[in-house]
Every structure is written in structure tokens, then in C-alpha cells.
N, C-alpha and C. Protein backbone atom coordinates (compact mmCIF):
# COMPACT_ATOMS: atom_id res chain seq x y z
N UNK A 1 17.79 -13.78 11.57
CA UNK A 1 18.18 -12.40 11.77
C UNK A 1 17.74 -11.95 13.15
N UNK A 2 18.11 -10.51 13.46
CA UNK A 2 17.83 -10.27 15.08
C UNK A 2 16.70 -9.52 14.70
N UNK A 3 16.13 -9.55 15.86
CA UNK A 3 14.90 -8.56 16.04
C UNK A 3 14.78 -7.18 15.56
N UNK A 4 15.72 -6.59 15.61
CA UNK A 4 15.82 -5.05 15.14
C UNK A 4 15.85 -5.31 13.53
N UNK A 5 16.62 -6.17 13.13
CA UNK A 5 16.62 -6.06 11.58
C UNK A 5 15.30 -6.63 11.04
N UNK A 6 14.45 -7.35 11.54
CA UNK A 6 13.00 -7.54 11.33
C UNK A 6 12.02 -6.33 10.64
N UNK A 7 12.39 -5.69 12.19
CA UNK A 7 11.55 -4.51 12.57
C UNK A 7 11.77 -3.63 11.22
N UNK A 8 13.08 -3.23 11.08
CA UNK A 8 13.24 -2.56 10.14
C UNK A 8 12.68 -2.92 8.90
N UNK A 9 13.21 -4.05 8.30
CA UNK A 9 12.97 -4.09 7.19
C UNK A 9 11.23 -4.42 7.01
N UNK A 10 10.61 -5.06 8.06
CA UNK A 10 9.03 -4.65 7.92
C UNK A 10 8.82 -3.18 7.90
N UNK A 11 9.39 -2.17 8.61
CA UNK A 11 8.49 -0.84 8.42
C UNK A 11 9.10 -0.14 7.40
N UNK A 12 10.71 -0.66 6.99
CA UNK A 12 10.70 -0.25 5.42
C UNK A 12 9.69 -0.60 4.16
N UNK A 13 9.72 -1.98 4.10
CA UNK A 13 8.71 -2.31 3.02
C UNK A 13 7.53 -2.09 3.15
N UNK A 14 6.75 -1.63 4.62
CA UNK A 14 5.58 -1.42 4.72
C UNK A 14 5.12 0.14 3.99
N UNK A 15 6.10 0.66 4.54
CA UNK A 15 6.12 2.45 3.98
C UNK A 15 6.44 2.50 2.92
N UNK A 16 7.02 1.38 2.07
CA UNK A 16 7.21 1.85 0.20
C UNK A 16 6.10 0.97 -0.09
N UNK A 17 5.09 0.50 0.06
CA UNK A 17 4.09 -0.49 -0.43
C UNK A 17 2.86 0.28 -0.08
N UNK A 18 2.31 0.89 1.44
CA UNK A 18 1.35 1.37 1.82
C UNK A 18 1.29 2.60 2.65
N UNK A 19 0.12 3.19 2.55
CA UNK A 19 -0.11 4.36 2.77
C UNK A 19 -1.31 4.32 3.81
N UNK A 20 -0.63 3.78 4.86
CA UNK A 20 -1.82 3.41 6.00
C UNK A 20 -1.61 3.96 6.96
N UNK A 21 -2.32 3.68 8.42
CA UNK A 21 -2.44 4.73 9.62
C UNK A 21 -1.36 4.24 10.56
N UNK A 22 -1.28 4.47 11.11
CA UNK A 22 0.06 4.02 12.16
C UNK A 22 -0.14 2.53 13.00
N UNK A 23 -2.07 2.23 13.71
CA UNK A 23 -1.69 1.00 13.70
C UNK A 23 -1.41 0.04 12.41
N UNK A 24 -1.73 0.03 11.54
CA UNK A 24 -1.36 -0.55 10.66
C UNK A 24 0.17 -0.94 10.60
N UNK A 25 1.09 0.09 10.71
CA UNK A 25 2.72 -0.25 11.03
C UNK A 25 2.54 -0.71 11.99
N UNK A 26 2.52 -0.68 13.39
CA UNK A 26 2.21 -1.53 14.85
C UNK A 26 2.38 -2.52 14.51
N UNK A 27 0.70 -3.19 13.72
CA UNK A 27 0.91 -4.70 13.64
C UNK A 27 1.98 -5.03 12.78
N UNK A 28 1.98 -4.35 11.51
CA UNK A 28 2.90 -4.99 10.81
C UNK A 28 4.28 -5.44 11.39
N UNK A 29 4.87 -4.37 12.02
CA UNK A 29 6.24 -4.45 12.69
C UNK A 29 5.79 -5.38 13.85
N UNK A 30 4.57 -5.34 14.24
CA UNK A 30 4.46 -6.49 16.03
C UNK A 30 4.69 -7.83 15.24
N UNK A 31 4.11 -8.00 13.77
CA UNK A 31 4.02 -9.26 13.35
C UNK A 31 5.37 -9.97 12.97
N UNK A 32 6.15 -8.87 12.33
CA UNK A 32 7.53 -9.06 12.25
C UNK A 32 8.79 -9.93 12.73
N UNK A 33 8.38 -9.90 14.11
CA UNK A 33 8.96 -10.51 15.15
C UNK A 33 8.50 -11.70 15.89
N UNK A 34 7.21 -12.27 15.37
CA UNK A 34 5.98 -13.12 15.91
C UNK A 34 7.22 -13.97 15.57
N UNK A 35 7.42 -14.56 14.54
CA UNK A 35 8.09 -16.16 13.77
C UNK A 35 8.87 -16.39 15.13
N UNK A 36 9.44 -15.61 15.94
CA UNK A 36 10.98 -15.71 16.50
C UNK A 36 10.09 -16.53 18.26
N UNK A 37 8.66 -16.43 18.01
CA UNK A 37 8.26 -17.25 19.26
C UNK A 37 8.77 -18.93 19.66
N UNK A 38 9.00 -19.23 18.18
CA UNK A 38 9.28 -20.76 18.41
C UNK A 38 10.77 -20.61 19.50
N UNK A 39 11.24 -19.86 19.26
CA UNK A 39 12.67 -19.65 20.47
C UNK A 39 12.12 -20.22 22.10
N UNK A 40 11.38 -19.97 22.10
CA UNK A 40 11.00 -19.95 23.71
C UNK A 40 10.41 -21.32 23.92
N UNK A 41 9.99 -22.10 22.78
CA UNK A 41 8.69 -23.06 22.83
C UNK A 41 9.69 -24.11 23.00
N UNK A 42 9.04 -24.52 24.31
CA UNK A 42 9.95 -26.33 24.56
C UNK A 42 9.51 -27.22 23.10
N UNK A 43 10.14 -27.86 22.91
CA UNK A 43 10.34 -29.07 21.98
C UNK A 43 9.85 -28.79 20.92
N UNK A 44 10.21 -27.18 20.09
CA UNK A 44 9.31 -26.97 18.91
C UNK A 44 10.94 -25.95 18.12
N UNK A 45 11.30 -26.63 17.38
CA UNK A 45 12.64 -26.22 16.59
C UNK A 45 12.51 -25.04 15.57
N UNK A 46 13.23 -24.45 16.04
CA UNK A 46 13.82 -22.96 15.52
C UNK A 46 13.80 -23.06 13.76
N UNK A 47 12.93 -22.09 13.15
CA UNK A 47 12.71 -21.88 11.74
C UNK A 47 11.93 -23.67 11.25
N UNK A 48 11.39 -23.74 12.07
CA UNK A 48 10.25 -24.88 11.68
C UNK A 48 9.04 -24.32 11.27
N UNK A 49 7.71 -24.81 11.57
CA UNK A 49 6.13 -24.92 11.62
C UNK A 49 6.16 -23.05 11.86
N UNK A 50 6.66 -22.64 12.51
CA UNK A 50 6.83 -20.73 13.03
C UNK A 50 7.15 -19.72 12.17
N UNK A 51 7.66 -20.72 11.00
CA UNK A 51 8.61 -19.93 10.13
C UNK A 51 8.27 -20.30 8.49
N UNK A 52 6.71 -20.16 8.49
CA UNK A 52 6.46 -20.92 7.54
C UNK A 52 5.02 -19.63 7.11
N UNK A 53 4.88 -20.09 5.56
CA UNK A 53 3.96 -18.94 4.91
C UNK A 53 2.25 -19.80 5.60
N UNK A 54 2.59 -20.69 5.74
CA UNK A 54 1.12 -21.34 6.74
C UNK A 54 0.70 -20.82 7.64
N UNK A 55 1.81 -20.90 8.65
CA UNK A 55 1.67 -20.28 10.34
C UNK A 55 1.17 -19.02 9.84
N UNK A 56 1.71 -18.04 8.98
CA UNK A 56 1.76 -16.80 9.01
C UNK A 56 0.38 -16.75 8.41
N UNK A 57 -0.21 -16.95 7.81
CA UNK A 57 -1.38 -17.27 7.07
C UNK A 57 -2.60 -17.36 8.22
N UNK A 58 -2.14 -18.90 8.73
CA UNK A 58 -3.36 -19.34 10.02
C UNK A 58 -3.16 -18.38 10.99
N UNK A 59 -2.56 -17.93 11.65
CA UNK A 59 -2.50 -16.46 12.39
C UNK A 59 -3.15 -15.52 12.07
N UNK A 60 -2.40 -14.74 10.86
CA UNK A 60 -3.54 -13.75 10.51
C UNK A 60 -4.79 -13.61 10.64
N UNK A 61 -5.29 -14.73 10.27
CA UNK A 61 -7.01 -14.89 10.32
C UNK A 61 -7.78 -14.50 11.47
N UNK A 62 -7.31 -15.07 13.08
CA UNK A 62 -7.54 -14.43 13.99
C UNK A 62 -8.33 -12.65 13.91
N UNK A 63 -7.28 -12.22 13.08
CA UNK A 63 -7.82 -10.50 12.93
C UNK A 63 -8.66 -9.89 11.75
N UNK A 64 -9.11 -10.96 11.44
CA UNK A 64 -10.06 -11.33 10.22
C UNK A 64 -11.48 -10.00 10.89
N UNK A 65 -12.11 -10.70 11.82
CA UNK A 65 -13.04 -10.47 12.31
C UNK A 65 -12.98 -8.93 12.98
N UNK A 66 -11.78 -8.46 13.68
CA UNK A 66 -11.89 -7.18 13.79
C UNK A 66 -11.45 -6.45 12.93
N UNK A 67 -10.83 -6.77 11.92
CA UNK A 67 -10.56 -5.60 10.85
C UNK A 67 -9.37 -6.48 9.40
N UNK A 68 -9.88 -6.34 8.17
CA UNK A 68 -9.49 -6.99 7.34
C UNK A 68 -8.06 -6.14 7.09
N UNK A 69 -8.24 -5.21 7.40
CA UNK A 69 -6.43 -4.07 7.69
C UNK A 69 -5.87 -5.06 8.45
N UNK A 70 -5.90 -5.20 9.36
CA UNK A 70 -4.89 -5.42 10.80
C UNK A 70 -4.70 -6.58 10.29
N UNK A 71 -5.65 -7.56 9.78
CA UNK A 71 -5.07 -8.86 9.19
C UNK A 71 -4.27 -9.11 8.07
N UNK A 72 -4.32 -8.57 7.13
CA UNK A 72 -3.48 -8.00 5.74
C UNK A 72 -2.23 -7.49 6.24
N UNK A 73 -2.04 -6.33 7.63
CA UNK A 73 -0.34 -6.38 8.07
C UNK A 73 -0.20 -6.87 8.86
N UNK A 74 -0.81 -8.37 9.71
CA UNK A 74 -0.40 -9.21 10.61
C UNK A 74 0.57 -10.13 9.40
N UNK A 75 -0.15 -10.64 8.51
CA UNK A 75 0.09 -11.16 7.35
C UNK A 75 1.37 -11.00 6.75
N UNK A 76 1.12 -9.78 6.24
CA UNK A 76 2.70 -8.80 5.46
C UNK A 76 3.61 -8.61 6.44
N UNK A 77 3.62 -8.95 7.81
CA UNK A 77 4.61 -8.44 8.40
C UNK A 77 5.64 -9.88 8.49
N UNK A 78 4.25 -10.96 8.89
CA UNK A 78 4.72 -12.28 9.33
C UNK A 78 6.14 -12.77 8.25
N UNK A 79 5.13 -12.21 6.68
CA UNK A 79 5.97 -12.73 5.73
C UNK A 79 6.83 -12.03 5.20
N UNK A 80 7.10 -11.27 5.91
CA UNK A 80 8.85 -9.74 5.63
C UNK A 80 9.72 -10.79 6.63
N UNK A 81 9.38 -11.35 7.78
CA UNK A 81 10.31 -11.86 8.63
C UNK A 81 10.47 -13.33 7.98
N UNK A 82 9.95 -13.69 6.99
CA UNK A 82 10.28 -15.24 6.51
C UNK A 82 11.09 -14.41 5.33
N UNK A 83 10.74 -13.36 4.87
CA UNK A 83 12.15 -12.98 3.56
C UNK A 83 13.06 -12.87 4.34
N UNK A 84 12.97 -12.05 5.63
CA UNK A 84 14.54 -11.43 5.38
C UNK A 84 15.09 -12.88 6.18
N UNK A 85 14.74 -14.38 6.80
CA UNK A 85 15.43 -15.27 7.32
C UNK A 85 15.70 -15.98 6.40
N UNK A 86 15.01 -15.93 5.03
CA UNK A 86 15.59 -16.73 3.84
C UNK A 86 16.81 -15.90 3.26
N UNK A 87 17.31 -14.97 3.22
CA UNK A 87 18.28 -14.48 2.94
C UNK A 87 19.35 -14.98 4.01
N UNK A 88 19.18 -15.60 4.64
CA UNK A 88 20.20 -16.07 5.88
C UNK A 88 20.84 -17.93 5.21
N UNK A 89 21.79 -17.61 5.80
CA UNK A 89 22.64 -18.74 5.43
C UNK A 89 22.18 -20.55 6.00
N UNK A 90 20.64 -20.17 7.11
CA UNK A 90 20.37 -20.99 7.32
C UNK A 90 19.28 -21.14 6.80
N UNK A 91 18.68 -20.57 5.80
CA UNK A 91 17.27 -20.46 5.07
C UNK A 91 16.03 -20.62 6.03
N UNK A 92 15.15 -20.92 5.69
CA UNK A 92 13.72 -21.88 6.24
C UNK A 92 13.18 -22.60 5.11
N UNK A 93 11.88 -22.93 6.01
CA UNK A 93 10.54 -23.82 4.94
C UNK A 93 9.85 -22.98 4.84
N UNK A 94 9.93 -22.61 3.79
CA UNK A 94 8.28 -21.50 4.03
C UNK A 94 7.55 -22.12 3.71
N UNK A 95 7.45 -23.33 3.10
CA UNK A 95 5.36 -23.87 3.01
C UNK A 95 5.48 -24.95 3.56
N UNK A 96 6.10 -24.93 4.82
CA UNK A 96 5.72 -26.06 5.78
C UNK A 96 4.14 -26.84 5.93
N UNK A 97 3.87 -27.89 5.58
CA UNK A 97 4.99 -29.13 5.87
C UNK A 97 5.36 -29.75 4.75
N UNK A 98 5.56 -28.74 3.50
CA UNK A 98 6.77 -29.31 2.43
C UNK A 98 8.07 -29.43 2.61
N UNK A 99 8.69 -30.30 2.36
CA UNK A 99 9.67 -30.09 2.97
C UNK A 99 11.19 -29.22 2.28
N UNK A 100 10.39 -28.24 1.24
CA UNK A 100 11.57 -27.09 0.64
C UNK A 100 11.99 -26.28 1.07
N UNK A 101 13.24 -26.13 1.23
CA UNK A 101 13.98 -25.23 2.35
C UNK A 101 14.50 -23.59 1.14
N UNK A 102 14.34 -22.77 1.51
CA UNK A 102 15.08 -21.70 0.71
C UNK A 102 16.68 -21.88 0.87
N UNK A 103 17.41 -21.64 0.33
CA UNK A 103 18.98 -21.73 0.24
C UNK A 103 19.48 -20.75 -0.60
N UNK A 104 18.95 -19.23 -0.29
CA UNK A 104 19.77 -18.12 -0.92
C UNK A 104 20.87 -17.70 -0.03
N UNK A 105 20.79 -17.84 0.47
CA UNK A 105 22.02 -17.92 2.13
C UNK A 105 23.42 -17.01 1.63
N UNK A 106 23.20 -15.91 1.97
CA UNK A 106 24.38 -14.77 1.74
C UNK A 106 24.68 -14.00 3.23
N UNK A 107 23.63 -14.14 4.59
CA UNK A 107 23.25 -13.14 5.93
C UNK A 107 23.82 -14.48 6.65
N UNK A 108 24.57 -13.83 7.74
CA UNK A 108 25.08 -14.79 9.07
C UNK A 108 24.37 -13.82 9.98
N UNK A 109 23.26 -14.70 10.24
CA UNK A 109 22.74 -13.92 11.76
C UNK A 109 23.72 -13.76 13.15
N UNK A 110 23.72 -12.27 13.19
CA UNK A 110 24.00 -11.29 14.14
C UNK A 110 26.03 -11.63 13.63
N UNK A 111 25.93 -11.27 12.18
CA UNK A 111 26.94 -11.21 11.64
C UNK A 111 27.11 -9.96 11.20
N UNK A 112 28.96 -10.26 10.62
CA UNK A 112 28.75 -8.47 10.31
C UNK A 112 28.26 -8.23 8.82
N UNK A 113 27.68 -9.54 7.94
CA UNK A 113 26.91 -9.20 6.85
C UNK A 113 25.42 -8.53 7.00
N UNK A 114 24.76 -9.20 8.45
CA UNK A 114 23.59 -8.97 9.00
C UNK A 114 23.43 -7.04 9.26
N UNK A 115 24.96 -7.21 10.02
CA UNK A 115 24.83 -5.36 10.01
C UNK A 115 25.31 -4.63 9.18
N UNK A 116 25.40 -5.00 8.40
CA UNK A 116 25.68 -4.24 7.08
C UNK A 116 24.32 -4.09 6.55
N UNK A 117 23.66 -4.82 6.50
CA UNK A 117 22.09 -5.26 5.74
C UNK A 117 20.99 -4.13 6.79
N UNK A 118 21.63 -4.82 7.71
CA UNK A 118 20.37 -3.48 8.42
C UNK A 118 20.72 -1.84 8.22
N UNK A 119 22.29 -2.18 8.27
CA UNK A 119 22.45 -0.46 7.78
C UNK A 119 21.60 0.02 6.25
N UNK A 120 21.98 -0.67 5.45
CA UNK A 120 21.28 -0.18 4.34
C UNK A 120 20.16 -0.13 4.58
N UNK A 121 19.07 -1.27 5.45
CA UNK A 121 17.68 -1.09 5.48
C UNK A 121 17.44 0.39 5.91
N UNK A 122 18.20 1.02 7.03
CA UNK A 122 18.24 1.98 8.11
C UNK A 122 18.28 3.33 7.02
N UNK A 123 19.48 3.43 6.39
CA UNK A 123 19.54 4.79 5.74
C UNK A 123 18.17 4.70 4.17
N UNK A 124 17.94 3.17 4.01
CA UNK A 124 16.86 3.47 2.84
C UNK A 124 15.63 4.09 3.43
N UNK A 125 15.42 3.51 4.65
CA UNK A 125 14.77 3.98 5.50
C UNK A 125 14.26 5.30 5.48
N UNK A 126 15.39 5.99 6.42
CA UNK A 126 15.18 7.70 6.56
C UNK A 126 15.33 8.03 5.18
N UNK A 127 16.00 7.91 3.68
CA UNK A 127 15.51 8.48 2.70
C UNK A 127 14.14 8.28 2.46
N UNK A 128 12.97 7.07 2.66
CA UNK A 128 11.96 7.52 2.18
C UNK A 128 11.12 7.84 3.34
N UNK A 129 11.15 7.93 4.40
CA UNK A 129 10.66 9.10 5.72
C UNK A 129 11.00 10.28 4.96
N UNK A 130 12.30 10.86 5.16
CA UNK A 130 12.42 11.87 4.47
C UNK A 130 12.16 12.73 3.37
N UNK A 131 11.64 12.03 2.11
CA UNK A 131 10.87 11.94 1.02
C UNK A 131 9.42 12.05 0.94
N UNK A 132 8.69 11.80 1.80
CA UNK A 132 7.96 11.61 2.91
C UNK A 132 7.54 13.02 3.32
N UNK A 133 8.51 13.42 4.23
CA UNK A 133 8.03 14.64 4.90
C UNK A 133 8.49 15.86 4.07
N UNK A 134 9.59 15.83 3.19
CA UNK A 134 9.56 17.03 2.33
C UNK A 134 8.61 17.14 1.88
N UNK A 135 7.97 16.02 0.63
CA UNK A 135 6.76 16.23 -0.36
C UNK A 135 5.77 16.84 0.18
């Protein structure tokens, strides 16, 4: 999926799950987008070792030590961006180095199923912002 639909659907699920301070969304949504580093990495393949509930795991820990928050939505964010790429037609591994691939595959990244999906993330979105700031 693209970056924006990440984003989203981490600070959707973050805001119907928790009731935390704003960095808390930061990381979550910074973490969101972490998996998509393997793109850049010479000789290290797209939705491999990056894209896995491990990586996302051994990462987190890093923020162990300054705050068991920031590590809990480094964590939750890592693993919103391994759901919403298993919904993609090219799945991943999430418990790399097993070698089980998800295959719910219904999303063509930067398809027009993809923007359809973010639209709904988008308007579920502002209903519970909005829900939110009435209450």
C-alpha cells in the first residue's frame, strides 16, 4: 500500500483503541511507514525480513528504555502497516523467517481498490474525530 494509506489507517486504529497524547500518534503513524525502508536498501527485497511481526518487534525495543508508551506505538504502528499489506494482493511473511505468506489479497497497491480503502479509512476517520470533539 502507499504511504498515505498507512498513515491513515494507523491513526485510525490508533484513535479507536487508545486514548493517548499526541506523541504517542507521532510514533505510531512514524512507525507506520518504517516497513517501507526495505525500498531503498540495496540487495534486501521488498515485503521480506522489513515486513515481518519480528522486525517490528526487534525495533520496538530500542524505545524500551525511554518510555514503555513510545515502544507499545512503535510496535502497534509497525504492525497496522503489516495488516493493511496483507490485505494486498501481494501479501507478506509476517513471522519471518517462516516461511508463511498471508494470501487474503483483495488491495492492488496504488490501485483503484487501494483508493477506495483509504477513502473509507478517511471518512471513518473524521466520524470518530468528530465523535470525538462533539462528546
Amino acid at each position: 500500500m502507499k504511504l498515505f494509506t498507512h498513515i491513515l489507517l494507523a491513526l485510525l486504529l490508533g484513535i479507536c483503541l487508545f486514548k493517548e497524547n499526541v506523541l504517542f500518534f507521532a510514533f505510531l503513524m512514524m512507525a507506520s511507514i518504517i516497513p517501507d525502508i526495505d525500498i531503498h536498501i540495496p540487495f534486501v527485497a521488498h515485503r521480506g525480513i522489513f515486513h515481518s511481526v519480528t522486525a517490528g518487534f526487534l525495533s520496538s525495543l530500542i524505545f524500551i528504555p525511554f518510555s514503555l508508551s513510545l515502544s507499545l506505538a512503535f510496535l502497534l504502528g509497525y504492525c497496522f502497516h503489516l495488516l493493511a499489506d496483507s490485505l494486498t494482493k501481494h501479501g507478506i511473511r509476517p513471522f519471518w523467517p517462516h516461511p508463511y505468506k498471508t494470501n487474503f489479497g483483495f488491495i492492488t497497491t496504488g490501485g483503484v481498490s487501494e483508493q477506495v480503502f483509504a477513502y473509507l479509512i478517511f471518512a471513518l476517520l473524521v466520524v470518530k474525530v468528530l465523535s470525538i470533539v462533539i462528546a
